[in-house]
N, C-alpha and C. Protein backbone atom coordinates (compact mmCIF):
# COMPACT_ATOMS: atom_id res chain seq x y z
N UNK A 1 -58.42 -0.64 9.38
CA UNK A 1 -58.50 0.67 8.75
C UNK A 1 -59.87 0.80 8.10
N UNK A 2 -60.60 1.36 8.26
CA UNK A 2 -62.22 2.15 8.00
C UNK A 2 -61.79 2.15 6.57
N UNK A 3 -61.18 3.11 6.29
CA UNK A 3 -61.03 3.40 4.64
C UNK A 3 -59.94 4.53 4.89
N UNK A 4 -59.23 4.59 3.35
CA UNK A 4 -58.21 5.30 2.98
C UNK A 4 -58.84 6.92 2.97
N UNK A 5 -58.75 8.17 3.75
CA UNK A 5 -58.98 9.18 3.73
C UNK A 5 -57.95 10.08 3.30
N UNK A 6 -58.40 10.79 1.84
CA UNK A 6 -57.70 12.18 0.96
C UNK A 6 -57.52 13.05 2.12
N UNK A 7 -56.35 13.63 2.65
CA UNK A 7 -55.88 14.87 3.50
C UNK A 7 -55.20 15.66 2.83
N UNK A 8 -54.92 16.70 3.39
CA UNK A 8 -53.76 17.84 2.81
C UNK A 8 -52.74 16.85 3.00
N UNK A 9 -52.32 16.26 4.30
CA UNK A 9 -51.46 15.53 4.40
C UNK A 9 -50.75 14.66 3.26
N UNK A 10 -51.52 13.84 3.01
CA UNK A 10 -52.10 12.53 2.36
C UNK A 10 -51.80 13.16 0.91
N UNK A 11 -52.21 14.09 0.39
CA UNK A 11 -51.75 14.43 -0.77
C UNK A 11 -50.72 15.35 -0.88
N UNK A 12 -50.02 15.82 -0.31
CA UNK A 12 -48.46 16.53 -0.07
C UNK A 12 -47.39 15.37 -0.15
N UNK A 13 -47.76 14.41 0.29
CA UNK A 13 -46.58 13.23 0.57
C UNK A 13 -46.79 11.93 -0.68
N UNK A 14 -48.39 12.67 -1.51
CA UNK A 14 -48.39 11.92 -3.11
C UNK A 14 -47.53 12.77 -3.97
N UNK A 15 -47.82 14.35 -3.75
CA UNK A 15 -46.70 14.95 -4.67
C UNK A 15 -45.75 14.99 -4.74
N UNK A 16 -44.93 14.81 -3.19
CA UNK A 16 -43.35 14.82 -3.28
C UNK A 16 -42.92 13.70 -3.25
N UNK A 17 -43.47 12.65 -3.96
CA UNK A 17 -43.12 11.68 -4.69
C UNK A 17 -43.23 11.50 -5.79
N UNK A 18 -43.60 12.53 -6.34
CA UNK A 18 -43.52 13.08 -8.02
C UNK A 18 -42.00 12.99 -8.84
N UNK A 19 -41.14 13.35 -7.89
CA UNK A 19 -39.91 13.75 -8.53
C UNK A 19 -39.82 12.30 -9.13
N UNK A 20 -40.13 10.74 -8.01
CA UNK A 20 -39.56 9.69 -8.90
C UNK A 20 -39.75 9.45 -10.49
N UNK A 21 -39.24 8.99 -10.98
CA UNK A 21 -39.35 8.47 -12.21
C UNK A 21 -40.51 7.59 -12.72
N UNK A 22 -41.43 7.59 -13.42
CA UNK A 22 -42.39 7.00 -13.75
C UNK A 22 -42.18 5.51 -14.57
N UNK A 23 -42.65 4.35 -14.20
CA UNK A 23 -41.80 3.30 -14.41
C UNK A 23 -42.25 2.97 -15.81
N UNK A 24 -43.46 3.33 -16.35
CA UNK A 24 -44.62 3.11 -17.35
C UNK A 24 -43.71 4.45 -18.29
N UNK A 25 -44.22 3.88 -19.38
CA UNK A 25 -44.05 5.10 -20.68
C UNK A 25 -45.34 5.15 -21.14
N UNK A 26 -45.42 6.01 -21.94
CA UNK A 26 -46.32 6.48 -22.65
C UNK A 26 -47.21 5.14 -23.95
N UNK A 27 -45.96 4.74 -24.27
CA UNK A 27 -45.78 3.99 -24.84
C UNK A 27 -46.28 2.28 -24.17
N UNK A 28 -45.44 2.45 -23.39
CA UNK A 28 -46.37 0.90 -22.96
C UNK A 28 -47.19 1.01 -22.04
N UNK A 29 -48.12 1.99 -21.88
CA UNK A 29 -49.37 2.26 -20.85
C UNK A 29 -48.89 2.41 -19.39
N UNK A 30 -49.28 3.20 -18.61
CA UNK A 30 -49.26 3.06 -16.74
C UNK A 30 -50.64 2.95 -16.47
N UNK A 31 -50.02 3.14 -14.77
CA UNK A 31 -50.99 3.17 -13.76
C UNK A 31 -51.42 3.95 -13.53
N UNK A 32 -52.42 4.84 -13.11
CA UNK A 32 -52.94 6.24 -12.25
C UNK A 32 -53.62 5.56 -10.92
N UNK A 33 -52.90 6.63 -9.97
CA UNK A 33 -53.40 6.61 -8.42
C UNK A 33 -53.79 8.21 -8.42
N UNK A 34 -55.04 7.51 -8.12
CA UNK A 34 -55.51 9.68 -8.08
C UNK A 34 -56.17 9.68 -6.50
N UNK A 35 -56.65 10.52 -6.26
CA UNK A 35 -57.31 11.14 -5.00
C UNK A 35 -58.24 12.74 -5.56
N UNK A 36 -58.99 12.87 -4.83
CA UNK A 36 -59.93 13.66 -5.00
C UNK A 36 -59.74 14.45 -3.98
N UNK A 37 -59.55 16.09 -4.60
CA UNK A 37 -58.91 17.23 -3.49
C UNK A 37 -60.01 18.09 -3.37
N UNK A 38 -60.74 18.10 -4.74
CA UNK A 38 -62.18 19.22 -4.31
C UNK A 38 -63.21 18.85 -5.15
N UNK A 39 -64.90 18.78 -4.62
CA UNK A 39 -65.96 18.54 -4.93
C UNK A 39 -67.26 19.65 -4.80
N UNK A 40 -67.82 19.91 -5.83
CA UNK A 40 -68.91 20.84 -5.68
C UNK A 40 -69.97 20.74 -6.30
N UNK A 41 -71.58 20.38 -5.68
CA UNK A 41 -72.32 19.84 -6.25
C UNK A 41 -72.71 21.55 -6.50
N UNK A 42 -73.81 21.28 -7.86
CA UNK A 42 -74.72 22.00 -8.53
C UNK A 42 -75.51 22.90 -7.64
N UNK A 43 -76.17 21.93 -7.08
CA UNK A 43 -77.39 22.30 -6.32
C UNK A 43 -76.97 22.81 -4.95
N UNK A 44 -77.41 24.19 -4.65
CA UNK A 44 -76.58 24.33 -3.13
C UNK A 44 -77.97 23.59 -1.94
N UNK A 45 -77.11 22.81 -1.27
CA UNK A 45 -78.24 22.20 -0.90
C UNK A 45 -77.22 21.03 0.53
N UNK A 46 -77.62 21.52 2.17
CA UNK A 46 -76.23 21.39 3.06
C UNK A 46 -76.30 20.18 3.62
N UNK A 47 -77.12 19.39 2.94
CA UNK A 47 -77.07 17.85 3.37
C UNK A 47 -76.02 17.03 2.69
N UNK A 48 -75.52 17.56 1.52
CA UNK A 48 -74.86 17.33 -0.32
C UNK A 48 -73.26 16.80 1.17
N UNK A 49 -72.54 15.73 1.01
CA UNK A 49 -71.47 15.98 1.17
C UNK A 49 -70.56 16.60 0.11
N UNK A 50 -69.76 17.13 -0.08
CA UNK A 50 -68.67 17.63 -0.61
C UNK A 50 -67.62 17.11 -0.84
N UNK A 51 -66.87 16.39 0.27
CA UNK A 51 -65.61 15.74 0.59
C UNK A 51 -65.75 13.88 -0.06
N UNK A 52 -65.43 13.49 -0.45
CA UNK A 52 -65.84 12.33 -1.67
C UNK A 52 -64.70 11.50 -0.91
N UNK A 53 -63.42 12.08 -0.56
CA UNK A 53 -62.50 11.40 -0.66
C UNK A 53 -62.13 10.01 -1.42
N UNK A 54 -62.21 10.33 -2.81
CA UNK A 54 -61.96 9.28 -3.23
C UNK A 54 -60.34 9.26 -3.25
N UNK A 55 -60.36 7.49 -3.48
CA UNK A 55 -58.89 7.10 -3.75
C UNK A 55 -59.27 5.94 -5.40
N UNK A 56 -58.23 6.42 -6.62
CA UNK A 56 -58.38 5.42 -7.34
C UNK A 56 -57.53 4.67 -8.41
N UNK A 57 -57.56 3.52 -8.50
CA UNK A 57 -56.57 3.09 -9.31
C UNK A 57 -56.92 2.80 -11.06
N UNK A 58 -56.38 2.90 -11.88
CA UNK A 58 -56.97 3.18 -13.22
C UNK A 58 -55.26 2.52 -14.04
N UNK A 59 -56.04 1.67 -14.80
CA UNK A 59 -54.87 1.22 -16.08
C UNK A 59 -55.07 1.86 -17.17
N UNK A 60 -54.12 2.80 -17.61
CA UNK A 60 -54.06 3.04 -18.98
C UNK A 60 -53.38 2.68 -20.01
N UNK A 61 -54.02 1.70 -21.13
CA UNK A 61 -52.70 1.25 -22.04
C UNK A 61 -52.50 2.21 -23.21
N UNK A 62 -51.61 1.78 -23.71
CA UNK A 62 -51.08 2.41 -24.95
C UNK A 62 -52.17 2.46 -26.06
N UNK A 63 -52.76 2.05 -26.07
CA UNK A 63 -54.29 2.61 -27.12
C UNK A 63 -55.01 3.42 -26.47
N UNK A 64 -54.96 4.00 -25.59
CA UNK A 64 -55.94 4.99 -24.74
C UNK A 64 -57.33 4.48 -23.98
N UNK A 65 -57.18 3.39 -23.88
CA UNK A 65 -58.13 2.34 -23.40
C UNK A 65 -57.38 2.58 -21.72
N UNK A 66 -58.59 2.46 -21.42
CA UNK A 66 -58.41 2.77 -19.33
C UNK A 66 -59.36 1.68 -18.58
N UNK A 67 -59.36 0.96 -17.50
CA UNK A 67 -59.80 0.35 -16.80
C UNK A 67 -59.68 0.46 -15.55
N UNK A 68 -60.76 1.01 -14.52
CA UNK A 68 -60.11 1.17 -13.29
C UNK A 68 -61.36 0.35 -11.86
N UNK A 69 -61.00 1.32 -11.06
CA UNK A 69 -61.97 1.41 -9.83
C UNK A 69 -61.63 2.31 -8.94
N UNK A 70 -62.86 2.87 -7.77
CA UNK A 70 -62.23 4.01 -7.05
C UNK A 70 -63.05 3.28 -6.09
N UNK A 71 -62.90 4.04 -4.85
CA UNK A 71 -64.04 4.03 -3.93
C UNK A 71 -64.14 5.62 -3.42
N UNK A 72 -65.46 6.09 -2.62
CA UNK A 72 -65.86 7.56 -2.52
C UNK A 72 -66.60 7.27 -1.58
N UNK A 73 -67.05 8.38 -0.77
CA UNK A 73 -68.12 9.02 -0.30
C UNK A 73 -68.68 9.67 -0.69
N UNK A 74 -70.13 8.83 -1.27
CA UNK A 74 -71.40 9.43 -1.75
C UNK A 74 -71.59 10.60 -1.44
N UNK A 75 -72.66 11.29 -2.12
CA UNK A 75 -72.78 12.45 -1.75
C UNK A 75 -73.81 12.78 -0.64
N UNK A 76 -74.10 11.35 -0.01
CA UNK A 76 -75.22 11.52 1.40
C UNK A 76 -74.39 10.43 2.00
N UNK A 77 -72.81 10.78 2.42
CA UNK A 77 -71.92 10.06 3.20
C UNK A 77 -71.67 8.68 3.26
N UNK A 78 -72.02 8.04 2.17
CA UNK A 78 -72.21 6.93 2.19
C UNK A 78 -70.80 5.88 1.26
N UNK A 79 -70.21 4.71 1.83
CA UNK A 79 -69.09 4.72 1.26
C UNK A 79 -69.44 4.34 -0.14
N UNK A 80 -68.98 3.92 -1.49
CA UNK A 80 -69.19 3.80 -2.68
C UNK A 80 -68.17 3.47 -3.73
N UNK A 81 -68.22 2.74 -4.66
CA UNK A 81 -67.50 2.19 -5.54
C UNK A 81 -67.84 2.35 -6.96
N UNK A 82 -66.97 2.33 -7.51
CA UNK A 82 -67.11 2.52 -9.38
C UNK A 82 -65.98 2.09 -9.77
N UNK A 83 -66.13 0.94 -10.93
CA UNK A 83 -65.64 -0.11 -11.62
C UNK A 83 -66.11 0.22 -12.64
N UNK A 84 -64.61 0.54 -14.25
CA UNK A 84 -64.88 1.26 -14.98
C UNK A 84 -64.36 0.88 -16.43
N UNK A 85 -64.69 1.17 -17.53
CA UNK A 85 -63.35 0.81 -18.48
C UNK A 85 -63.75 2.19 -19.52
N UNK A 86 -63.00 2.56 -19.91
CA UNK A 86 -63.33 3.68 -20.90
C UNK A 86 -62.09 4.09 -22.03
N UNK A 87 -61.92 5.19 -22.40
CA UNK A 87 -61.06 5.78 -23.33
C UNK A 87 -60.73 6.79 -22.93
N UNK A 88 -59.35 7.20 -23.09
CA UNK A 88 -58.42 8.55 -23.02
C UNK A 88 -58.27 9.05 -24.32
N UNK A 89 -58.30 10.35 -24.42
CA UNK A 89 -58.04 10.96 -25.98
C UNK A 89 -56.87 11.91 -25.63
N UNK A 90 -56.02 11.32 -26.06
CA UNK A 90 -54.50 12.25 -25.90
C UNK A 90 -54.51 13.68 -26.87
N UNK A 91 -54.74 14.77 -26.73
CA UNK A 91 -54.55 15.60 -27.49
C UNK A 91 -53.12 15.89 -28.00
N UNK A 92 -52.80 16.07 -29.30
CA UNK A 92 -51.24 15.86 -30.24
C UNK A 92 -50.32 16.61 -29.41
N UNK A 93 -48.91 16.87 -29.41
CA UNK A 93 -48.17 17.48 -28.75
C UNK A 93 -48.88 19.08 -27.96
N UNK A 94 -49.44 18.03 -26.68
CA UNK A 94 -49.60 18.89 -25.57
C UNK A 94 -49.77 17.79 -24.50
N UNK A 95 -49.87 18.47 -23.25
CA UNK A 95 -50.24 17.66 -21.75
C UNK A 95 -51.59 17.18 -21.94
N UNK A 96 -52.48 17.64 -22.18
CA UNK A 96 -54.05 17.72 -22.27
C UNK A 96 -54.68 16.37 -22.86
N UNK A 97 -55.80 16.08 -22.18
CA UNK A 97 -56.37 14.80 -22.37
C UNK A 97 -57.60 14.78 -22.16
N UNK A 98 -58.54 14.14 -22.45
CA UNK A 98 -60.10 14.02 -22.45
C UNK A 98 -60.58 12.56 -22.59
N UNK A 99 -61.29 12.06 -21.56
CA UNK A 99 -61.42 10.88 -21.54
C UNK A 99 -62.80 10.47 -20.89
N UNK A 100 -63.55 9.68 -21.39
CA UNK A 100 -64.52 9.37 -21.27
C UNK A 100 -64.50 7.66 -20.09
N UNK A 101 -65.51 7.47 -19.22
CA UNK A 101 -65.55 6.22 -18.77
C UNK A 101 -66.93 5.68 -18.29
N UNK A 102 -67.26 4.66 -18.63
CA UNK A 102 -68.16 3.79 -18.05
C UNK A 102 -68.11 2.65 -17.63
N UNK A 103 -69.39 2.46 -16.57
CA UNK A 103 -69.19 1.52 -15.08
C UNK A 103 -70.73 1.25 -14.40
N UNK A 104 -70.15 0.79 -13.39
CA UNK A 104 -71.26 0.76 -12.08
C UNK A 104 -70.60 1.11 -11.27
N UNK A 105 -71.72 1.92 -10.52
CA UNK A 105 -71.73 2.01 -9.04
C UNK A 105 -72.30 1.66 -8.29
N UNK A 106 -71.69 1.31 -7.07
CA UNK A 106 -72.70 0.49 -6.01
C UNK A 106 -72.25 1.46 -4.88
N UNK A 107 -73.58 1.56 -3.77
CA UNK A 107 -73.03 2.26 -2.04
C UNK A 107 -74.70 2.82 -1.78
N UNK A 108 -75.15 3.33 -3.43
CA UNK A 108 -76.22 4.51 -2.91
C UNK A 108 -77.63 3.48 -2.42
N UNK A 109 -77.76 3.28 -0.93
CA UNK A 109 -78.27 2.58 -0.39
C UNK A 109 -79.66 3.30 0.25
N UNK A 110 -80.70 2.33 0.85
CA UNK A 110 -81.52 3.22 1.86
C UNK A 110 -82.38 4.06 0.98
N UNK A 111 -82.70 5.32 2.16
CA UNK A 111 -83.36 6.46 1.53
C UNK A 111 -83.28 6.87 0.57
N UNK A 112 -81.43 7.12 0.01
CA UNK A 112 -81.02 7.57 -1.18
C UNK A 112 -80.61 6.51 -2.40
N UNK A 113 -81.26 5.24 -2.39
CA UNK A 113 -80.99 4.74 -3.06
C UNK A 113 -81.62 5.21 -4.85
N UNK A 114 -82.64 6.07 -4.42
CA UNK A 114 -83.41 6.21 -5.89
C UNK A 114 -82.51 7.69 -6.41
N UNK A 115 -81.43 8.17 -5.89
CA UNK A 115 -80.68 9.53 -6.37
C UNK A 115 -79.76 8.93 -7.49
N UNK A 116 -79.42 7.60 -7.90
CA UNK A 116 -78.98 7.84 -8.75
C UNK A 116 -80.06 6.41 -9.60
N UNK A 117 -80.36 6.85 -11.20
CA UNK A 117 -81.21 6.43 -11.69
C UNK A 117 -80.95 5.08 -12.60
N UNK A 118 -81.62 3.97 -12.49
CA UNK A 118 -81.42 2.97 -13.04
C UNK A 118 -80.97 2.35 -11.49
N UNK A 119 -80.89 2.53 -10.75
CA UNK A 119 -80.41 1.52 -9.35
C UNK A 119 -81.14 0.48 -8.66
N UNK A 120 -80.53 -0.82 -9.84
CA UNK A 120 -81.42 -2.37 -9.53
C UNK A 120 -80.29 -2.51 -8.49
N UNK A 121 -80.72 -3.30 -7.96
CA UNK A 121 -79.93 -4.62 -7.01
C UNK A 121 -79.31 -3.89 -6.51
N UNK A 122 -79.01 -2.36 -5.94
CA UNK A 122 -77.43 -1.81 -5.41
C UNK A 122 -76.59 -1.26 -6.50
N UNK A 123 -76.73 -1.62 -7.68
CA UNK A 123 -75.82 -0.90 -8.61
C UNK A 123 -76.58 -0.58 -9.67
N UNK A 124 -75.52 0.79 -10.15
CA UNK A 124 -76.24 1.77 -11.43
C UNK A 124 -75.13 2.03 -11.95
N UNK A 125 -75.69 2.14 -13.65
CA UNK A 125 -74.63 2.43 -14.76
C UNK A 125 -74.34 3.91 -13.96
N UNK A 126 -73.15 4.18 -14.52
CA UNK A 126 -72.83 5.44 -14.60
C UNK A 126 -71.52 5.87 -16.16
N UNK A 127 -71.74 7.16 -16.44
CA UNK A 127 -70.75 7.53 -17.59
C UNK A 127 -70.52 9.19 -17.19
N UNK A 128 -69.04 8.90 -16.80
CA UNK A 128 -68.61 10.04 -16.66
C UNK A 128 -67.45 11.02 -17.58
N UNK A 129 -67.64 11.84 -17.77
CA UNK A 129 -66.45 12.64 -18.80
C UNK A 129 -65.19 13.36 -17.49
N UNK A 130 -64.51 13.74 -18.45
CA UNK A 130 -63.13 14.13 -17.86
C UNK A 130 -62.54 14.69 -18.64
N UNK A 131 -61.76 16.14 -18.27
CA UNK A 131 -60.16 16.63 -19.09
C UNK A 131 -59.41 16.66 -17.82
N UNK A 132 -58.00 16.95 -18.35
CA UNK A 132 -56.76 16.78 -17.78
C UNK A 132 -56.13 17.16 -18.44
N UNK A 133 -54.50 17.34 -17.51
CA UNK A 133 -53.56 17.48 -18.02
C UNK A 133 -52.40 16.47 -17.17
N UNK A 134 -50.97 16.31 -17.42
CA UNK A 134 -50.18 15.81 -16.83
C UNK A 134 -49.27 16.59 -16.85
N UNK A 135 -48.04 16.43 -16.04
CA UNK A 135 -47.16 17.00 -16.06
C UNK A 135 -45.82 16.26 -15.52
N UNK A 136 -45.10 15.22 -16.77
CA UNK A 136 -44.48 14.40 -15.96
C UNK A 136 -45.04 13.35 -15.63
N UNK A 137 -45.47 12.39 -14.29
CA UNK A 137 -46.09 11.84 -13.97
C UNK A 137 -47.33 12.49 -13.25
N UNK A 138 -47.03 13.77 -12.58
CA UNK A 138 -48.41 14.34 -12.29
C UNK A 138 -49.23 15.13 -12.50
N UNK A 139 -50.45 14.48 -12.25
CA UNK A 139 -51.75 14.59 -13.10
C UNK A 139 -53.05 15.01 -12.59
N UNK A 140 -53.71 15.99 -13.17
CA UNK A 140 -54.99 16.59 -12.86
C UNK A 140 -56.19 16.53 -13.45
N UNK A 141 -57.08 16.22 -13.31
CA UNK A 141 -58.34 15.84 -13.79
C UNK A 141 -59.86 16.95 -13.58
N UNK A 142 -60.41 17.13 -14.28
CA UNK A 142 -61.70 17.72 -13.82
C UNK A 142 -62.59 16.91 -14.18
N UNK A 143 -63.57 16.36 -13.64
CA UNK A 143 -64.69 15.14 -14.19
C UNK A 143 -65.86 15.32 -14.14
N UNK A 144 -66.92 15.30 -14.57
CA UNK A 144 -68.41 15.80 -15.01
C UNK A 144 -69.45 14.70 -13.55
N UNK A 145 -69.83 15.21 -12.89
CA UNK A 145 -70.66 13.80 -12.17
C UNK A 145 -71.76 13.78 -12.55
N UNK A 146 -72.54 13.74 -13.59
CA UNK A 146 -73.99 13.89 -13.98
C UNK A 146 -74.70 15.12 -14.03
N UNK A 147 -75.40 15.25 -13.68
CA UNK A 147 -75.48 16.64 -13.49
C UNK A 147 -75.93 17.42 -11.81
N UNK A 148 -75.37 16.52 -10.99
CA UNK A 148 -75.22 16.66 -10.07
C UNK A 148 -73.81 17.50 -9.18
N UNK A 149 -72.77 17.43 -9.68
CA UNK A 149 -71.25 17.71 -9.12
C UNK A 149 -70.58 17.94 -9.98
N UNK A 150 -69.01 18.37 -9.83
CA UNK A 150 -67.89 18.54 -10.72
C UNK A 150 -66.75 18.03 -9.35
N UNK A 151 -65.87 17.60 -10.02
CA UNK A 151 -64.84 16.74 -8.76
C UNK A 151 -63.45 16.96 -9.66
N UNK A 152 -62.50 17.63 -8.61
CA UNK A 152 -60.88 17.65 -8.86
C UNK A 152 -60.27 16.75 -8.73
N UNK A 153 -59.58 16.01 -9.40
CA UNK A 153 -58.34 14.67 -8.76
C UNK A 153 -57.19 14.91 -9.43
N UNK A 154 -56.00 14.42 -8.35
CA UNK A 154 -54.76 15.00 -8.96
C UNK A 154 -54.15 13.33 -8.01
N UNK A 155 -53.06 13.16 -9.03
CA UNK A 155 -52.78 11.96 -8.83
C UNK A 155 -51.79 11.68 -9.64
N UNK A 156 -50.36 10.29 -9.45
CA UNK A 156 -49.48 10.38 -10.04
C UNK A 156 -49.65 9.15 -11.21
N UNK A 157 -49.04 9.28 -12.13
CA UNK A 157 -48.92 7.67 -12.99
C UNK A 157 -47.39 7.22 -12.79
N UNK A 158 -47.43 5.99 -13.07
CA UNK A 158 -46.12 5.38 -12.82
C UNK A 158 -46.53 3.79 -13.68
């Protein structure tokens, strides 16, 4: 298998597995499996991929402390990874959440290796922001990519 590719498919058959029961509480932290449904860089510019397809897994514990990794397609098609640990800020009785994370990324290779800044050896810090909401176990995200993109992920916890 090449890599795990986000479809309409692929995410119809993550939601209607929503109804299960989430095995994690709130209380003693879950998992998030997200996927990335829509991407739009800043700059209109038709070399930019769009489609990221990321897939990612993320621990959240009960202090709002998160640790994850994803993998993507760069935004010059290239496959890519980010390994992360950050903070969730639960806003008081509501769905809504805001969460901050930092990491490296590694993929942006070649030509485009100088697009993202600080890129020794193959990998560069990165710090990305995020709100959300949940609903249940499922969950939506909007995330900041530098000032390059904005990226949708919707994904379940359990």
């Amino acid at each position: 298998m090449k890599y795990l590719k986000c479809t309409a498919r692929g995410m119809a058959l993550l939601l209607m597995t929503a109804g299960a029961p989430a095995s994690g509480t709130e209380e003693d932290g879950f998992w998030y499996l997200q996927a990335s449904v829509f991407t739009r860089h800043f700059a209109n510019n038709a070399r930019y991929n769009n489609h990221q397809n990321l897939v990612g897994l993320e621990r959240d514990f009960a202090s709002g402390v998160i640790a994850g990794a994803a993998t993507f397609s760069n935004s010059f098609s290239q496959r890519s990874w980010y390994a992360y640990a950050g903070k969730r800020f639960d806003l008081a009785d509501s769905p809504f959440y805001y969460k901050l994370s930092a990491g490296l990324i590694h993929g942006y290779k070649g030509k485009y290796r100088d697009k993202l800044p600080l890129n020794q050896f193959g990998l560069a810090p990165a710090i990305i922001p995020g709100v959300g909401a949940h609903w249940g176990p499922v969950a939506g995200e909007v995330v900041l990519l530098g000032l390059a993109a904005t990226m949708v992920n919707v994904g379940l916890r359990f």
